[in-house]
N, C-alpha and C. Protein backbone atom coordinates (compact mmCIF):
# COMPACT_ATOMS: atom_id res chain seq x y z
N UNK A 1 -75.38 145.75 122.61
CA UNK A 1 -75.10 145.47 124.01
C UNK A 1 -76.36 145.76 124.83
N UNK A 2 -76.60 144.98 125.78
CA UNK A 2 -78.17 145.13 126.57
C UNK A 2 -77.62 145.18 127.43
N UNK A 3 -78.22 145.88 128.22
CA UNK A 3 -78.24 146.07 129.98
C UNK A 3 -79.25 145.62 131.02
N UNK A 4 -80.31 144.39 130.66
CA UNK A 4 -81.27 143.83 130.69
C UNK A 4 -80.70 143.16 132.41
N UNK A 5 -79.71 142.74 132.76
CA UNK A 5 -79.27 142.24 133.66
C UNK A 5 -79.32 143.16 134.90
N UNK A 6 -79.70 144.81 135.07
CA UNK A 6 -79.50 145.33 135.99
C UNK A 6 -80.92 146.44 135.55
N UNK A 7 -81.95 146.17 135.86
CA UNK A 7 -83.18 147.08 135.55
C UNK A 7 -82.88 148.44 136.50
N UNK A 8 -82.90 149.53 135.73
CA UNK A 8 -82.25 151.22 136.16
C UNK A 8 -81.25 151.37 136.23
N UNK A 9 -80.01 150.55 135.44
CA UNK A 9 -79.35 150.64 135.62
C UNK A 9 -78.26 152.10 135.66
N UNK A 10 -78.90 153.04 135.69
CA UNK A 10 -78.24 154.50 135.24
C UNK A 10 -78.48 154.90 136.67
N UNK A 11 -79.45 153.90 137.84
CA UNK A 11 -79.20 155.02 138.76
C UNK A 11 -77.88 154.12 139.72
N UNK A 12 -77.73 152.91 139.33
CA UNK A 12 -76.36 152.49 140.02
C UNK A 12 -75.05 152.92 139.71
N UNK A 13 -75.29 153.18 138.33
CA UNK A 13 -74.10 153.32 137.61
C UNK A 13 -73.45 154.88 138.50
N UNK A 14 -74.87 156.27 138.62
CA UNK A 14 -74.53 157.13 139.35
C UNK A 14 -74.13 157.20 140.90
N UNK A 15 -74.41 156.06 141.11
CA UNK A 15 -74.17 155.90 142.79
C UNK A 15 -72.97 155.26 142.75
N UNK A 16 -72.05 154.78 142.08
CA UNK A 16 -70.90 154.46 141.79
C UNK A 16 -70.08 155.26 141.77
N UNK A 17 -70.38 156.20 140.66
CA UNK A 17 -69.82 157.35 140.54
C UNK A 17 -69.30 157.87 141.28
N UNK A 18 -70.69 158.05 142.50
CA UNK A 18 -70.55 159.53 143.45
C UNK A 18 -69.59 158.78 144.91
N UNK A 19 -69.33 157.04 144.86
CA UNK A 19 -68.72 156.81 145.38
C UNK A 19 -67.54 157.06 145.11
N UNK A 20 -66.85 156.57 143.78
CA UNK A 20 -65.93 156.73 143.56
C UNK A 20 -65.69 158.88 143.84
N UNK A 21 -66.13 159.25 143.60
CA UNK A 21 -66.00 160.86 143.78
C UNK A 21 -65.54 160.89 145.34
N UNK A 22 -66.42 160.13 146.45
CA UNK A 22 -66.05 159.77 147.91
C UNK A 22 -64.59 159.48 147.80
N UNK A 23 -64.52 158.60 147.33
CA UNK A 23 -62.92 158.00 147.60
C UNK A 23 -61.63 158.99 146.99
N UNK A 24 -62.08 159.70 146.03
CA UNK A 24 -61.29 160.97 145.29
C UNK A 24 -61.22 162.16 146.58
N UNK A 25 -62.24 162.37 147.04
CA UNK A 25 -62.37 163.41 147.77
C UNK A 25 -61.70 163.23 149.80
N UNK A 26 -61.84 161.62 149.99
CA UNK A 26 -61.15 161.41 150.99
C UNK A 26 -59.64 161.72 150.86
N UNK A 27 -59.20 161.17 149.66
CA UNK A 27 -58.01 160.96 149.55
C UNK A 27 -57.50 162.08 149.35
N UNK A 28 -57.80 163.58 148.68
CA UNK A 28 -57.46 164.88 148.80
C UNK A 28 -57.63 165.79 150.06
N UNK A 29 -58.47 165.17 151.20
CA UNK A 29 -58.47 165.44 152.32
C UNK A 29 -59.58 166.34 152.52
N UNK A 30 -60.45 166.18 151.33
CA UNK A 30 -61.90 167.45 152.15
C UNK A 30 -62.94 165.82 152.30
N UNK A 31 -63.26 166.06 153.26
CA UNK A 31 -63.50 165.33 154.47
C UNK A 31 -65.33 165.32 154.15
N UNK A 32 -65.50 167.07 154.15
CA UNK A 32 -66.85 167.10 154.48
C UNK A 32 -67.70 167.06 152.75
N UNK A 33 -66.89 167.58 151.82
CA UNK A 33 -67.12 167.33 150.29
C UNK A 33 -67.54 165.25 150.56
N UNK A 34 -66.61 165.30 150.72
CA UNK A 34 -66.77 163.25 150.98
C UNK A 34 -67.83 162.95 151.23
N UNK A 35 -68.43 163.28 152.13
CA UNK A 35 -69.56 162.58 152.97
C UNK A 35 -70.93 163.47 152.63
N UNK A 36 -70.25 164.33 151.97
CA UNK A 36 -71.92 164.66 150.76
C UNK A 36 -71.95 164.09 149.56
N UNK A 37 -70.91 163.48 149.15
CA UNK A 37 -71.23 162.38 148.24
C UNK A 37 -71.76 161.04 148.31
N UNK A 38 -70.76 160.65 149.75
CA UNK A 38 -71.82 159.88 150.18
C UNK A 38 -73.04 159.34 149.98
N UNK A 39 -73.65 160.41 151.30
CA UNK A 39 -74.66 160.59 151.06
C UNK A 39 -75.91 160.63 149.77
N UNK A 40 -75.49 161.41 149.05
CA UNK A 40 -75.97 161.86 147.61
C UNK A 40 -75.96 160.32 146.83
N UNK A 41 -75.01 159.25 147.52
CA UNK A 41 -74.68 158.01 146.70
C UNK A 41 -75.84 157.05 147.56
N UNK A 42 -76.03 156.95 148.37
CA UNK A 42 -76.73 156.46 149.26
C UNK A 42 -78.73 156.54 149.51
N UNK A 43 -78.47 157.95 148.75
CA UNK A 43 -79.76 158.51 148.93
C UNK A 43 -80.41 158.09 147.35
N UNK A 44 -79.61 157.84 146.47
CA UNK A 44 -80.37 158.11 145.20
C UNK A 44 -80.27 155.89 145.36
N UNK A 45 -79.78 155.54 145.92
CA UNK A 45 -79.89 154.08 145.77
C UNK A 45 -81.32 153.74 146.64
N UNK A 46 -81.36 154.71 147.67
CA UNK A 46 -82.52 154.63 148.60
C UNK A 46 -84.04 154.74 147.52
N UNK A 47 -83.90 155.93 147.03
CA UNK A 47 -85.11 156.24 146.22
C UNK A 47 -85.12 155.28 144.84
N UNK A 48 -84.48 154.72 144.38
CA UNK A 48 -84.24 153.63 143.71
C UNK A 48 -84.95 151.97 144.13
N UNK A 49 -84.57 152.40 145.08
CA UNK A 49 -85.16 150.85 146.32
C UNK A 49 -87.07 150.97 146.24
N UNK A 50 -87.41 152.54 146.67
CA UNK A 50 -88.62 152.46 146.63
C UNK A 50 -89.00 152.55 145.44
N UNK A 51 -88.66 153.16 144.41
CA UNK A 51 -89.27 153.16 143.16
C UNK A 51 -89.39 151.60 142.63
N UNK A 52 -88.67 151.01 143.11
CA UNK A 52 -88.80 149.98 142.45
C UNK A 52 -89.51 149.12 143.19
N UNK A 53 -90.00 149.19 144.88
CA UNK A 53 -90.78 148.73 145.55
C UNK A 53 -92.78 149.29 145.14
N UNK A 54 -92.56 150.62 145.12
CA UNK A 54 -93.81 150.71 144.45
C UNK A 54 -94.45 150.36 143.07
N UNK A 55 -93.38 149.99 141.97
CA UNK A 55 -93.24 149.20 141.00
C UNK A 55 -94.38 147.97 141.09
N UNK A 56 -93.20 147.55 142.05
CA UNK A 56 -94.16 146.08 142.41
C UNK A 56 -95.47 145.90 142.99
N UNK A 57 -95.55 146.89 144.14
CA UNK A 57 -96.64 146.61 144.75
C UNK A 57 -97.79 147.24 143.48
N UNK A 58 -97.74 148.25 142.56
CA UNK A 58 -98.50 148.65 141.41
C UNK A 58 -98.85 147.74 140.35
N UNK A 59 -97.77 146.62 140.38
CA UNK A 59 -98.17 145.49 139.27
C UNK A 59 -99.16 144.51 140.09
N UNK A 60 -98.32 144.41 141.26
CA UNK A 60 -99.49 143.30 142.37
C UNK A 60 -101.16 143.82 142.15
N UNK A 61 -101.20 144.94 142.51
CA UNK A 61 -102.62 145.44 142.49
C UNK A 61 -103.25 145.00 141.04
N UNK A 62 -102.94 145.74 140.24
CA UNK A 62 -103.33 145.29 138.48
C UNK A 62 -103.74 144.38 138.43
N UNK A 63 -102.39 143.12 138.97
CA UNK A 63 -102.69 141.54 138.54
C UNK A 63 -103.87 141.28 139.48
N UNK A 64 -104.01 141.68 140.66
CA UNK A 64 -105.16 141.06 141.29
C UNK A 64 -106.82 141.68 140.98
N UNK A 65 -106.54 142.87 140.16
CA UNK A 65 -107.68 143.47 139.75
C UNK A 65 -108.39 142.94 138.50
N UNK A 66 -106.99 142.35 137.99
CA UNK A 66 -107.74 141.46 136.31
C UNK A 66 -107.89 140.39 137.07
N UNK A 67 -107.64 139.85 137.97
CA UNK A 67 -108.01 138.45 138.34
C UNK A 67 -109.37 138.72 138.96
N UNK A 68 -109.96 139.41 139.86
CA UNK A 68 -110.95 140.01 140.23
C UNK A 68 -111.89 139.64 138.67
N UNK A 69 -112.17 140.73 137.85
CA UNK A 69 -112.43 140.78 136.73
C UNK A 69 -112.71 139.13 136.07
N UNK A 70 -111.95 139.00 135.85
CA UNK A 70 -111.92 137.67 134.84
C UNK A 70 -112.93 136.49 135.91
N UNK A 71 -112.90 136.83 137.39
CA UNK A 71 -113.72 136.24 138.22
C UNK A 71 -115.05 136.23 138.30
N UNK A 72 -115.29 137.84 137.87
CA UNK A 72 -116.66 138.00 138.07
C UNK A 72 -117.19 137.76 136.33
N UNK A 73 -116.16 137.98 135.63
CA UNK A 73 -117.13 137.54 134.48
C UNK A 73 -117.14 136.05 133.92
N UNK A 74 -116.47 135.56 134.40
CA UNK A 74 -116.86 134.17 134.72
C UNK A 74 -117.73 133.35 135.37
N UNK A 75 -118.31 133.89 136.57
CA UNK A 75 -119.76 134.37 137.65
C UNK A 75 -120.40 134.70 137.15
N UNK A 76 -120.88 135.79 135.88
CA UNK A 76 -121.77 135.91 135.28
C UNK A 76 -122.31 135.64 134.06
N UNK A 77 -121.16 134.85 133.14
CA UNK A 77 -121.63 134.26 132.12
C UNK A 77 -122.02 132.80 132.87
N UNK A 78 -121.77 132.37 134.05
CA UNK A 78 -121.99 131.05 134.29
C UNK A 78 -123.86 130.66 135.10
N UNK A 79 -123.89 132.12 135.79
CA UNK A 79 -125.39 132.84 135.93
C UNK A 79 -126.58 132.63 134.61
N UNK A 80 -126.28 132.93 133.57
CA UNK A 80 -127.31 132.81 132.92
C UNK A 80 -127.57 131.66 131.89
């Protein structure tokens, strides 16, 4: 079984969780337990968002640094 369809998928799966824990905890009536799960569900999807935003912008750089590269040595085998 692959999980190829949802890349990190362990940190959604926990933000699920801690929702479902929300909806357990409304429904027993602690109120303020609730909304630190919430939260806690909200926050780890947040840091998820950027990890996976600096991801990208870290591959962007790379790719434009071998392109750089492959530019200039193409410029200089064409130099001599």
């Amino acid at each position: 079984m692959s999980f190829d369809f949802l890349p990190r998928w362990k940190t959604y799966v926990a933000a699920i969780g801690l929702v479902g824990l929300t909806v357990y905890q409304l429904s027993v009536g602690d109120v303020s337990a609730a909304l630190q799960s919430l939260m806690a569900a909200l926050a780890a999807l947040g840091v998820r968002h950027a990890i996976q935003r600096s991801e990208e912008a870290a591959t962007f750089r790379h790719n434009e640094y071998v392109k750089l590269q492959l530019q200039l040595r193409k410029d200089l085998t064409n130099e001599v």
